[in-house]
C-alpha atoms as a PDB file:
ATOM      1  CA  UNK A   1      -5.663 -23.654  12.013  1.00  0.00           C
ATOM      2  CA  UNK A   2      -5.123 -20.811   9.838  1.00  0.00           C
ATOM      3  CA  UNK A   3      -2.242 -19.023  11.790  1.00  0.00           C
ATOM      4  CA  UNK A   4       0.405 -20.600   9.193  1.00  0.00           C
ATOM      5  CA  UNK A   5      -1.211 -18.961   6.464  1.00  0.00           C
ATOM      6  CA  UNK A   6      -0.971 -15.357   7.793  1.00  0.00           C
ATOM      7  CA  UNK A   7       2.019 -12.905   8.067  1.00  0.00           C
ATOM      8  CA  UNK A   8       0.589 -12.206  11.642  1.00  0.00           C
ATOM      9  CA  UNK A   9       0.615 -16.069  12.593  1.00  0.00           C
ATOM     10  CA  UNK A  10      -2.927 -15.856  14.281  1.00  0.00           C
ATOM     11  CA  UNK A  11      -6.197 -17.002  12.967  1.00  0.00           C
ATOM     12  CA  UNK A  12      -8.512 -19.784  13.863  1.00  0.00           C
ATOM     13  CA  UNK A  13      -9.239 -23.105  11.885  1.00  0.00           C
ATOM     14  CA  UNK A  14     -11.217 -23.080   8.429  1.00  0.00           C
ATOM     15  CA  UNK A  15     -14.310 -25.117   8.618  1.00  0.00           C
ATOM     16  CA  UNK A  16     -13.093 -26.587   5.232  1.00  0.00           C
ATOM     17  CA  UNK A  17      -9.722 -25.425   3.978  1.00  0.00           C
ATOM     18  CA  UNK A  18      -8.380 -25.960   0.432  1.00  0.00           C
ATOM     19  CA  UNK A  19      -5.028 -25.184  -1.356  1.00  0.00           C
ATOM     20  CA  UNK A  20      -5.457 -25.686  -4.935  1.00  0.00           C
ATOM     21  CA  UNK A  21      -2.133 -26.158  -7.232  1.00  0.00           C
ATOM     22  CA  UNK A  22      -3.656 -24.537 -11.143  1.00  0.00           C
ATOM     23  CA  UNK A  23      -6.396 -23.051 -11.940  1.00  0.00           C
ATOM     24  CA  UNK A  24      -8.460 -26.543 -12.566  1.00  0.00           C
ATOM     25  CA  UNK A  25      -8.441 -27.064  -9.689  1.00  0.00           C
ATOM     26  CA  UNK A  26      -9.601 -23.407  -8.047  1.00  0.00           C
ATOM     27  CA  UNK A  27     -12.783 -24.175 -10.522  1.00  0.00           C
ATOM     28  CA  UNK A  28     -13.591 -27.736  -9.290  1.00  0.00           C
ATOM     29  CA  UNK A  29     -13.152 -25.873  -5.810  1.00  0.00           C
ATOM     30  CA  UNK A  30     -15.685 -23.100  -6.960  1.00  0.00           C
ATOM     31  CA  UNK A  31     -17.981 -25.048  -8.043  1.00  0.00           C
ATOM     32  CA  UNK A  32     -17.940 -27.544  -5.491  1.00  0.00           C
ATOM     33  CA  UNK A  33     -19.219 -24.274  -3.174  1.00  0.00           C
ATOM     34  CA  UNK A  34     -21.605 -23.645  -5.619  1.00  0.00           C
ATOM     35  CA  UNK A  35     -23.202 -27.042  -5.576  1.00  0.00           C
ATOM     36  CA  UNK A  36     -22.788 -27.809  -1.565  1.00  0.00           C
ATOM     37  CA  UNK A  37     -23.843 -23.378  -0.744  1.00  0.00           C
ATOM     38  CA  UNK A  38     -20.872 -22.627   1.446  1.00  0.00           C
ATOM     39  CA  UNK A  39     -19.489 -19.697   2.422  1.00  0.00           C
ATOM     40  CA  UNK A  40     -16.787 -18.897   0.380  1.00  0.00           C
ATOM     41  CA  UNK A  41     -13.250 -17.133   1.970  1.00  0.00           C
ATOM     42  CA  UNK A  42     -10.236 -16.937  -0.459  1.00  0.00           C
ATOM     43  CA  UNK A  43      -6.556 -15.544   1.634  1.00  0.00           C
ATOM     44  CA  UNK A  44      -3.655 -15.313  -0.560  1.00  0.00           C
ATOM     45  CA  UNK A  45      -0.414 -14.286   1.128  1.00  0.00           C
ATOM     46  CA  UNK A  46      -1.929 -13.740   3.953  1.00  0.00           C
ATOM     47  CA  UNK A  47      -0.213 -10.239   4.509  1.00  0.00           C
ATOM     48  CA  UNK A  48      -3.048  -8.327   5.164  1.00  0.00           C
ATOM     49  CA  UNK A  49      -5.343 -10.332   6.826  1.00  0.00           C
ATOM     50  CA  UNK A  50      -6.399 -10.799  10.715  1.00  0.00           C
ATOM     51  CA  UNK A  51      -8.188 -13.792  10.793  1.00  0.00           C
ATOM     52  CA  UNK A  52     -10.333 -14.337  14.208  1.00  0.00           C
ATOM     53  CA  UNK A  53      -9.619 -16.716  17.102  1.00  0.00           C
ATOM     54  CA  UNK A  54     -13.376 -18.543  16.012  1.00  0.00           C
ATOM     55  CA  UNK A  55     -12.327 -19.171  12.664  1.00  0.00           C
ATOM     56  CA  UNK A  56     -13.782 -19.123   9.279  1.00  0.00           C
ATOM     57  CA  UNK A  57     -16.626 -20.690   8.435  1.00  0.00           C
ATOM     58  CA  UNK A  58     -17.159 -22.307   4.821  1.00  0.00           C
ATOM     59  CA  UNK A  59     -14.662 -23.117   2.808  1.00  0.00           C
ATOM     60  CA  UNK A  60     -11.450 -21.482   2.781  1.00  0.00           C
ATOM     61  CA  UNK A  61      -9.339 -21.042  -0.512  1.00  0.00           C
ATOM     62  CA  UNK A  62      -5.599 -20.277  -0.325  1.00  0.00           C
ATOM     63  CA  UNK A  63      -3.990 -19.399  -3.542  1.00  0.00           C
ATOM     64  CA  UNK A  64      -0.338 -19.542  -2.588  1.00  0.00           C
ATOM     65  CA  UNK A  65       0.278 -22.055  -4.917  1.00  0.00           C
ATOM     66  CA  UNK A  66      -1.151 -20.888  -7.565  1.00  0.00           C
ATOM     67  CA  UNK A  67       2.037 -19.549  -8.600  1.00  0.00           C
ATOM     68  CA  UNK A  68       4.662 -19.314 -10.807  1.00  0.00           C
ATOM     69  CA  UNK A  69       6.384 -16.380 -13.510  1.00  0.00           C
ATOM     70  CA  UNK A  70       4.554 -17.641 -17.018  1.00  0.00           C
ATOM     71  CA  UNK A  71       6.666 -14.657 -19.215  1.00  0.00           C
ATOM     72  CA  UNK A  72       9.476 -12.486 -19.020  1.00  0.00           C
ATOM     73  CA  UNK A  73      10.743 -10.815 -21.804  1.00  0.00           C
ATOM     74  CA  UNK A  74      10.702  -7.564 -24.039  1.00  0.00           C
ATOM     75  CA  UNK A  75       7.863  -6.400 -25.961  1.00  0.00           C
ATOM     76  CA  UNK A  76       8.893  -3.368 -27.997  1.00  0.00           C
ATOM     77  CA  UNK A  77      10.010  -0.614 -25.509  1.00  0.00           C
ATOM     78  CA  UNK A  78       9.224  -2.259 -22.463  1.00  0.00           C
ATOM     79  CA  UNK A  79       9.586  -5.842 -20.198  1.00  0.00           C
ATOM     80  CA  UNK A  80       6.743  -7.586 -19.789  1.00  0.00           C
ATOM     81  CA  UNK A  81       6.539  -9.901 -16.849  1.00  0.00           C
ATOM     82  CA  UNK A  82       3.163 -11.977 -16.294  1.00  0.00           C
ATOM     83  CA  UNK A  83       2.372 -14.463 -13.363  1.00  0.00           C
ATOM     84  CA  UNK A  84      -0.064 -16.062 -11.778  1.00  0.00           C
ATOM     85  CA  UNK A  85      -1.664 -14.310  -8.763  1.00  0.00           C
ATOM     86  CA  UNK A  86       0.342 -16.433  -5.974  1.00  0.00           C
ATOM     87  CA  UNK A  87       3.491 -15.466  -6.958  1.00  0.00           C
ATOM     88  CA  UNK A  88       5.655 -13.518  -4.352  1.00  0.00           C
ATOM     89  CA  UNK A  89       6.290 -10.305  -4.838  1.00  0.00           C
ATOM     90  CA  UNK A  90      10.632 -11.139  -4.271  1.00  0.00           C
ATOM     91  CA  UNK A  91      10.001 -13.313  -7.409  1.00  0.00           C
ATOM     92  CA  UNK A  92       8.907 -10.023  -9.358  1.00  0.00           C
ATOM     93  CA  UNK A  93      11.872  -8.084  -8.048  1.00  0.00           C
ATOM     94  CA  UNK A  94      14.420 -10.746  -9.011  1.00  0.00           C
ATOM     95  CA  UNK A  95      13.370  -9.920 -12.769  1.00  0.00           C
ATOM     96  CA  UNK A  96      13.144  -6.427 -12.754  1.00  0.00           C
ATOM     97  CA  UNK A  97      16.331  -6.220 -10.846  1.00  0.00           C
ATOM     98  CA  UNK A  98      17.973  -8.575 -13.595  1.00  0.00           C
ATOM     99  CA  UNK A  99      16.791  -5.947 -15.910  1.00  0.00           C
ATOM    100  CA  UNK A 100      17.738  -3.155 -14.104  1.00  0.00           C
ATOM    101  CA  UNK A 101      14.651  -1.394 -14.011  1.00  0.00           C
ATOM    102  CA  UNK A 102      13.261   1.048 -11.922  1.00  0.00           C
ATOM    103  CA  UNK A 103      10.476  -1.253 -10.344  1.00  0.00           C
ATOM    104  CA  UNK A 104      12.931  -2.803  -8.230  1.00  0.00           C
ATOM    105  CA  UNK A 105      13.655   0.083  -6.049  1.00  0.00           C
ATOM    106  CA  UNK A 106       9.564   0.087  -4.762  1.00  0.00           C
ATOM    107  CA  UNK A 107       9.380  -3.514  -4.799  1.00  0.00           C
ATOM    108  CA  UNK A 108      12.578  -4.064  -2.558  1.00  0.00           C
ATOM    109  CA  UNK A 109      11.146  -5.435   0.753  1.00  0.00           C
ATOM    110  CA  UNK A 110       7.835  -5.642  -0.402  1.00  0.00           C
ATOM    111  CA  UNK A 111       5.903  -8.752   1.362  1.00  0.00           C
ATOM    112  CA  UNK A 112       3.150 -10.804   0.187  1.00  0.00           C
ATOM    113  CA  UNK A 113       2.482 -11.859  -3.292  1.00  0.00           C
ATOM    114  CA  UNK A 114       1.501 -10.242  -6.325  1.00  0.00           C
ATOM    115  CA  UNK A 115      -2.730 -10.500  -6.670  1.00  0.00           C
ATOM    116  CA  UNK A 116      -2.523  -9.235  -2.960  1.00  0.00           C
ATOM    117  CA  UNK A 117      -0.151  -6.304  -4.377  1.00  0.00           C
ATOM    118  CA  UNK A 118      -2.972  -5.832  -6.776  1.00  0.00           C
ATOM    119  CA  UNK A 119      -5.813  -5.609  -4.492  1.00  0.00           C
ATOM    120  CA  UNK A 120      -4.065  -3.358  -1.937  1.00  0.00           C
ATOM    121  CA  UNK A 121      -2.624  -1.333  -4.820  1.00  0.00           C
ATOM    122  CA  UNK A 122       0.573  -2.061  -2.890  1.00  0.00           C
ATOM    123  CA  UNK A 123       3.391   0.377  -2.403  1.00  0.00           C
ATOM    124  CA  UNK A 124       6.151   2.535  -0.855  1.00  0.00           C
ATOM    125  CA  UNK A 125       5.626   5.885   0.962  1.00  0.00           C
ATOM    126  CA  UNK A 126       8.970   7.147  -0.803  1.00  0.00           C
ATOM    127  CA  UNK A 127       8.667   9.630  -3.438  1.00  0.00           C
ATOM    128  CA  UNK A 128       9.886   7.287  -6.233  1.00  0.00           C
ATOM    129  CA  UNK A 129       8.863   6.429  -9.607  1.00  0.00           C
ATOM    130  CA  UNK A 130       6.800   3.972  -9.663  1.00  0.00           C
ATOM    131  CA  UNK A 131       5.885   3.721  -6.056  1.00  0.00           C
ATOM    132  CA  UNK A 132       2.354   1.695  -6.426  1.00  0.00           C
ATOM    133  CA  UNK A 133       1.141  -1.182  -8.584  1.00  0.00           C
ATOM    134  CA  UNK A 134      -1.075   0.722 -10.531  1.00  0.00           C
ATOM    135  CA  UNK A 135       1.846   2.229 -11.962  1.00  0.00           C
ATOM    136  CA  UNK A 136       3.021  -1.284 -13.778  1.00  0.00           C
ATOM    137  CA  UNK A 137       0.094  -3.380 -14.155  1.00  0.00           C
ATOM    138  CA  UNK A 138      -1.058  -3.887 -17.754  1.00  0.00           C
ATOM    139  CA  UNK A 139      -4.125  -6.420 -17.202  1.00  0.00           C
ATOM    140  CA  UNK A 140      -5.474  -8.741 -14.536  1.00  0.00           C
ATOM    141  CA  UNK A 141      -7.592 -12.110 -15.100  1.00  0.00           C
ATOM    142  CA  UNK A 142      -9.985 -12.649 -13.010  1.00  0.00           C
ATOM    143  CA  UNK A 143     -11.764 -15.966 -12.438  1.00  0.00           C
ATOM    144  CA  UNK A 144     -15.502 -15.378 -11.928  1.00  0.00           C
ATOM    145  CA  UNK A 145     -17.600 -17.778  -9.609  1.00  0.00           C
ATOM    146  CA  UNK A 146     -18.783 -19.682 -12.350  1.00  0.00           C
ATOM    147  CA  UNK A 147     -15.435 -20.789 -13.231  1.00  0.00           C
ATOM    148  CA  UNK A 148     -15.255 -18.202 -16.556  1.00  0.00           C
ATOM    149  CA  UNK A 149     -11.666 -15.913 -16.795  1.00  0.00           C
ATOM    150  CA  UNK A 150     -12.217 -12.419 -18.163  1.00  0.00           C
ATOM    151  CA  UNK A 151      -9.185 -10.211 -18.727  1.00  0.00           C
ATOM    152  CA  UNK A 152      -9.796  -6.392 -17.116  1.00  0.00           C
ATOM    153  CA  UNK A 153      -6.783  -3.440 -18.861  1.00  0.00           C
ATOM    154  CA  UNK A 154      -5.717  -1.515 -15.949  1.00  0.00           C
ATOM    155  CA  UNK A 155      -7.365   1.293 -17.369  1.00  0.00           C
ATOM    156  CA  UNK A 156     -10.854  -0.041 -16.500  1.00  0.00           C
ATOM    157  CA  UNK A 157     -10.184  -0.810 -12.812  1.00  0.00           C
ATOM    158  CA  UNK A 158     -10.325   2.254  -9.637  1.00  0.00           C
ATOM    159  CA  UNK A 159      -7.014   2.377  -8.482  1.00  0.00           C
ATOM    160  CA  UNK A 160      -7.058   4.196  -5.134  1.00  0.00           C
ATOM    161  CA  UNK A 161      -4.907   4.498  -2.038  1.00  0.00           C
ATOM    162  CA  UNK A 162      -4.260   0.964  -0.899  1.00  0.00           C
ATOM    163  CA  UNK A 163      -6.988  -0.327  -2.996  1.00  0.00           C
ATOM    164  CA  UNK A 164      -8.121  -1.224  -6.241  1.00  0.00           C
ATOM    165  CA  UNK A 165     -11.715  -1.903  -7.515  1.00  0.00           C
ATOM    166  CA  UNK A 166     -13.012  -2.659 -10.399  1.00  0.00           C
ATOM    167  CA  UNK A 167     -12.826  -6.680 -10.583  1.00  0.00           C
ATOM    168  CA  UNK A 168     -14.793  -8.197  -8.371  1.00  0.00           C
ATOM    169  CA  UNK A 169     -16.184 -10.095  -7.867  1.00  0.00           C
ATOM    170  CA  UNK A 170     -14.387 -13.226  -8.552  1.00  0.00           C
ATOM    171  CA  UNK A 171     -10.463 -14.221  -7.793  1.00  0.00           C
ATOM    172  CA  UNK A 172      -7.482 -12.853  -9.785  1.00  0.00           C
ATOM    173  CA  UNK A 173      -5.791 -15.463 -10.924  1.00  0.00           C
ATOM    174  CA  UNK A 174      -3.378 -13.630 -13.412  1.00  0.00           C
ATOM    175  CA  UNK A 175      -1.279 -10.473 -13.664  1.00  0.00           C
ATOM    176  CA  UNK A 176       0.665  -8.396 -16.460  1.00  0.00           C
ATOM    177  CA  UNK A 177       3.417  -6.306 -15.092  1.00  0.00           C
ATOM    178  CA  UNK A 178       5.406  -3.990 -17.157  1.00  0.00           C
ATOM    179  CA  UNK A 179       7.901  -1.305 -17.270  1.00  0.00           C
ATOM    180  CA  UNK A 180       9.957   0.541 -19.760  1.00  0.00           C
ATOM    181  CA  UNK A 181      12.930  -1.160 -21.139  1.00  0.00           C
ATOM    182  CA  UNK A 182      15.380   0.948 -19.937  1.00  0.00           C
ATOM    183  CA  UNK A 183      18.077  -0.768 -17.683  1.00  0.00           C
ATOM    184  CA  UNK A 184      19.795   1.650 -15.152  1.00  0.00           C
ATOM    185  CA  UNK A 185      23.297   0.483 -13.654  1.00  0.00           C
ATOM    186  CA  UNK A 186      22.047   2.655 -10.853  1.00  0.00           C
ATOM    187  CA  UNK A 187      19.055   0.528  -9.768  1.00  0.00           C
ATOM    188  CA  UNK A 188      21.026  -2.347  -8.508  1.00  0.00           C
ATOM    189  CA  UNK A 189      22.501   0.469  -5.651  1.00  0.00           C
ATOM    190  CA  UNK A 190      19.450   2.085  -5.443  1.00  0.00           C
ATOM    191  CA  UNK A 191      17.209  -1.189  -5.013  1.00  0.00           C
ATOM    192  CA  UNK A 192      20.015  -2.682  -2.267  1.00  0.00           C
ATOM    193  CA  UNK A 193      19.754   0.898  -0.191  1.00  0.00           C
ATOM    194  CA  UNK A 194      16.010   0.816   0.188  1.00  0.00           C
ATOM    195  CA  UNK A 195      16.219  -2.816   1.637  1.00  0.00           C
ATOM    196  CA  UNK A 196      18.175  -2.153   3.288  1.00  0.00           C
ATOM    197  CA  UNK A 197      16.390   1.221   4.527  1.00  0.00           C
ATOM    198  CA  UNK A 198      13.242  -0.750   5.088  1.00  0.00           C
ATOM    199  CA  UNK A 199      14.921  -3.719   6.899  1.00  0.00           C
ATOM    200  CA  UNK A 200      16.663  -1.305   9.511  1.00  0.00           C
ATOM    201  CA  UNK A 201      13.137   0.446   9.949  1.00  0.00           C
ATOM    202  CA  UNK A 202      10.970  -2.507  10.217  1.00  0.00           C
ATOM    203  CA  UNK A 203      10.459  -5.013  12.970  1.00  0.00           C
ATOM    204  CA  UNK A 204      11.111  -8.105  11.217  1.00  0.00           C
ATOM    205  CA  UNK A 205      12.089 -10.276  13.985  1.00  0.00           C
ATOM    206  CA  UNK A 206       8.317 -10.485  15.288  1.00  0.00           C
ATOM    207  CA  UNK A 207       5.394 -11.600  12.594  1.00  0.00           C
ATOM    208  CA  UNK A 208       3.417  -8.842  11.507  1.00  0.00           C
ATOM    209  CA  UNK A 209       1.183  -7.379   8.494  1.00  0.00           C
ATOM    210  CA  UNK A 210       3.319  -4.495   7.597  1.00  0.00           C
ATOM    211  CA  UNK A 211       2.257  -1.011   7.960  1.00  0.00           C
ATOM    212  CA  UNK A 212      -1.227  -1.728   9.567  1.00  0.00           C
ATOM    213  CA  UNK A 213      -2.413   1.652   9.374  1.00  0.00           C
ATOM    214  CA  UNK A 214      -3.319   4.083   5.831  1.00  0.00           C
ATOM    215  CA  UNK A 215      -1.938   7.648   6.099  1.00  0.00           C
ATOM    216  CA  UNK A 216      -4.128  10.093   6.598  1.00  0.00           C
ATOM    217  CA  UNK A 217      -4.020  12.806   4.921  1.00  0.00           C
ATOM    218  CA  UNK A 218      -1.375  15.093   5.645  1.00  0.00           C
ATOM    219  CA  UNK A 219       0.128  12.972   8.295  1.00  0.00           C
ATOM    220  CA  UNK A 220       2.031  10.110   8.770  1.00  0.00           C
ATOM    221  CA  UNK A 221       0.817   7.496  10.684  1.00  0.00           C
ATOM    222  CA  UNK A 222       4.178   6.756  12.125  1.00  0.00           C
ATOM    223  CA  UNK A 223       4.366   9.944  12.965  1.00  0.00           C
ATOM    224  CA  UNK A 224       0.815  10.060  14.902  1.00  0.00           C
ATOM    225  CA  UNK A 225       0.845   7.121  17.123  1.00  0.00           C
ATOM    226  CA  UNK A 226       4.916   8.212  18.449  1.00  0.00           C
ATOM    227  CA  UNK A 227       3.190  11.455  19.209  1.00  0.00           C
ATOM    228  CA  UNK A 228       0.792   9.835  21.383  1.00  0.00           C
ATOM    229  CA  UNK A 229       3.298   7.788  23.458  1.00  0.00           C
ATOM    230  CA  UNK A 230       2.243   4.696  22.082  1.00  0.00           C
ATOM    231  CA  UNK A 231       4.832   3.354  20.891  1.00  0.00           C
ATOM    232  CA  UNK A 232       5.648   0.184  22.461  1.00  0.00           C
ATOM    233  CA  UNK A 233       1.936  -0.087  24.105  1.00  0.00           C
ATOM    234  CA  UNK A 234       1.319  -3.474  24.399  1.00  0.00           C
ATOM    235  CA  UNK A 235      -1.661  -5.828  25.402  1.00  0.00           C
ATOM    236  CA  UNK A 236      -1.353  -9.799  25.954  1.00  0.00           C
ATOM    237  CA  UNK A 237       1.111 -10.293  23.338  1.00  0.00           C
ATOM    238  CA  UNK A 238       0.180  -8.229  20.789  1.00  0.00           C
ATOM    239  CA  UNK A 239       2.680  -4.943  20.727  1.00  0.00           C
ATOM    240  CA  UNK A 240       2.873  -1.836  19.054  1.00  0.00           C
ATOM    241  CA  UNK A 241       6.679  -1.499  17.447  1.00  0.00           C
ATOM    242  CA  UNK A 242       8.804  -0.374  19.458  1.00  0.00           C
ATOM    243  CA  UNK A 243      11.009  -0.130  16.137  1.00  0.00           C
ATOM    244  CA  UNK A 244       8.030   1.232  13.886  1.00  0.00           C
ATOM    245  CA  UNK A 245       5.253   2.528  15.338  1.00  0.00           C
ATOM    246  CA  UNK A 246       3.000   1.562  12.098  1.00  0.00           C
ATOM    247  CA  UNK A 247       3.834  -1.997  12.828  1.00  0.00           C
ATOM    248  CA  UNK A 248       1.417  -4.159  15.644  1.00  0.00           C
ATOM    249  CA  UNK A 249       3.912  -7.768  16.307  1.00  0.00           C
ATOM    250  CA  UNK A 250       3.057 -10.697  17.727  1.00  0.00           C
ATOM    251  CA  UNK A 251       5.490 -10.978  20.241  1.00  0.00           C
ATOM    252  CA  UNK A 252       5.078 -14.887  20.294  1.00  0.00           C
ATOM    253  CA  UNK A 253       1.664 -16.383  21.292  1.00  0.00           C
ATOM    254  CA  UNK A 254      -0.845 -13.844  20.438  1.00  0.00           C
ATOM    255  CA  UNK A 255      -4.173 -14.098  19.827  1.00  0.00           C
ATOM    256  CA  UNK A 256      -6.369 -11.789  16.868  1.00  0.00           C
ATOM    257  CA  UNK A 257      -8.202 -10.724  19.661  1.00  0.00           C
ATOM    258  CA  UNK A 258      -5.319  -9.276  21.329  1.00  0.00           C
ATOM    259  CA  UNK A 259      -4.514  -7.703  17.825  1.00  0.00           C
ATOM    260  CA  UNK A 260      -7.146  -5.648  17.467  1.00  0.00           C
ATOM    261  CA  UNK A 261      -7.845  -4.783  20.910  1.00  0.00           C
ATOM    262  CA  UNK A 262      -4.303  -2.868  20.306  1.00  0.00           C
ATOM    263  CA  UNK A 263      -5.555  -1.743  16.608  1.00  0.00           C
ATOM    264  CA  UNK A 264      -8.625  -0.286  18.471  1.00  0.00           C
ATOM    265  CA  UNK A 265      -6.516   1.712  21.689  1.00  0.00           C
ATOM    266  CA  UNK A 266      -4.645   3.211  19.089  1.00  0.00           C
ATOM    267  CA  UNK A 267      -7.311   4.587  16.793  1.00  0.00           C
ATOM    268  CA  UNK A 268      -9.176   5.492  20.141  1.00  0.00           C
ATOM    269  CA  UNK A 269      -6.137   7.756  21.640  1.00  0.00           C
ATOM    270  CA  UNK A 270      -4.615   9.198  18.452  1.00  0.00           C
ATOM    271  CA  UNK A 271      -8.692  10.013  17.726  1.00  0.00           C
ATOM    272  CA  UNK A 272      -8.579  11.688  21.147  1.00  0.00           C
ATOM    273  CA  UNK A 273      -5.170  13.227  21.478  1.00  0.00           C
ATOM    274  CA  UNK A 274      -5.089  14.679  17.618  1.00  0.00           C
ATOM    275  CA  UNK A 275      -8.771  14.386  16.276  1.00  0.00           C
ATOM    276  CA  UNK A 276      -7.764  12.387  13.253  1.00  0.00           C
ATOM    277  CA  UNK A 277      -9.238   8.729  12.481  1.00  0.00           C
ATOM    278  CA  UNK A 278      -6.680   6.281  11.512  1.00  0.00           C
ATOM    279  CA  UNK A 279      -8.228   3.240   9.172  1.00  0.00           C
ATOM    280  CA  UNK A 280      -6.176   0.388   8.732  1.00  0.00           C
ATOM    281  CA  UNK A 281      -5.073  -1.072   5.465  1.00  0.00           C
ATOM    282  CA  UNK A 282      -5.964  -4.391   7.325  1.00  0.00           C
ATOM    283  CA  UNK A 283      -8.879  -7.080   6.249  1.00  0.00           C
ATOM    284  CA  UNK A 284     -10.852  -8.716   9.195  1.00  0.00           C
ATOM    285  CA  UNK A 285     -11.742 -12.048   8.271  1.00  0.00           C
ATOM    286  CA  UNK A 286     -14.003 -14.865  10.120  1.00  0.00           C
ATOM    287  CA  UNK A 287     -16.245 -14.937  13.101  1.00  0.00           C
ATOM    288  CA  UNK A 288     -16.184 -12.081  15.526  1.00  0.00           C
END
């Protein structure tokens, strides 16, 4: 079953289901697809992903421990971090806040790991500097299907709302972060408030994906489904926040189904009630 491997804790079983360690052994993995022509599904952190009740079918790739900080240290005026893609996201804050450096304040409370912050061009809705990944990623690697790693600058990929193209296709496998050397005593207070912000705003006693919905423009999605009374609407177990109403938990035993059949009443009535279409920053995965 995949349901361990998600931040939602639902998802079906993988047909086949691999968790390579390095790099080595992602390519054996790649081109054992290649040679066998399977379907090919790679999750990471899982933090984004509703994987359904059926399953997956192919093989099934999880990077998570393909992980681990490979530099930290200054390069002229600025701290260079760079790790592979599995990395968590908490392991990137621990340097920056050891440095005292302004990432740490977005990255507080951040789930997920660092290739998924990548792809989802991850961030805070705060008016900060920096807010999003684009704004301290140098360079990715990605590892094509053939098993060859090409390095993409940041300058040649679309950064966008919640998303980032440019790469594919292939799998990142590697990420330079950096920021300006310039520690701030400040940060440490200013890092420890927004957790602490984000923890007394967010339901983190129930699994979820985070926010599951992208803000439209000129509203907040928050904002939207409170309007609509929704808050708290609920089918099987599958719940929307009563804390946050951006958040759908799994109140213990849901199923994906449930999930988005509560993903899909909301967009319905806020559609109905307001006239504006809420998309989710969420990636459906599997059999429907």
């Amino acid at each position: 079953m995949l349901a361990p491997y998600t931040s939602w804790q639902v998802g079906g079983p993988a047909e086949y289901f691999y968790l390579p360690d390095n790099l080595e052994q992602l390519r054996g993995a790649l081109a054992f697809v290649k040679s066998k022509k399977l379907p090919l599904t790679i999750i990471g952190g899982g933090s984004n992903l509703l994987i359904s009740d059926a399953g997956i079918e192919g093989l099934t790739i999880c990077l998570k421990n393909i992980s681990g900080i490979l530099v930290s240290e200054a390069r002229g005026h600025r701290w260079v971090v760079e790790a592979l893609a599995g990395t968590s996201k908490s392991e990137l804050l621990k340097i920056f806040l050891k440095q005292k450096l302004s990432p740490s304040v977005f990255l507080a409370g951040l789930p997920g790991e660092i290739g998924g912050g990548v792809v989802m061009n991850a961030g805070v809705g705060e008016k900060i500097t920096p807010r999003e990944f684009v704004e301290i990623t140098d360079w990715i690697e990605v590892m094509r299907f053939d098993g060859a790693v090409e390095r993409i600058s940041s300058e040649k990929l679309k950064w966008n709302y919640r998303h980032c193209e440019g790469w594919q296709p292939g799998i990142i496998v590697k990420i330079s972060l950096s920021w300006k050397n310039e520690p701030d005593d400040s940060i440490l207070v200013q890092a420890k408030a927004a957790n602490q912000v984000r923890l007394s705003r967010q339901p983190l006693d129930f699994p979820s994906c985070g926010s599951v919905f992208v803000n439209p423009t000129g509203h907040k999605a928050a904002l939207l489904i409170d309007t609509c009374g929704l808050k708290g609407y609920t089918f099987g177990k599958a719940q929307v926040s009563l804390k946050h109403a951006n958040f759908i938990v799994n109140l213990g035993g849901a199923t994906s189904a449930e999930i988005l059949a509560v993903i899909q009443h909301v967009q319905n009535v806020v559609k109905e009630k307001t006239d504006v279409e809420l998309n989710t920053e969420v990636i459906k995965l599997g059999r429907w």
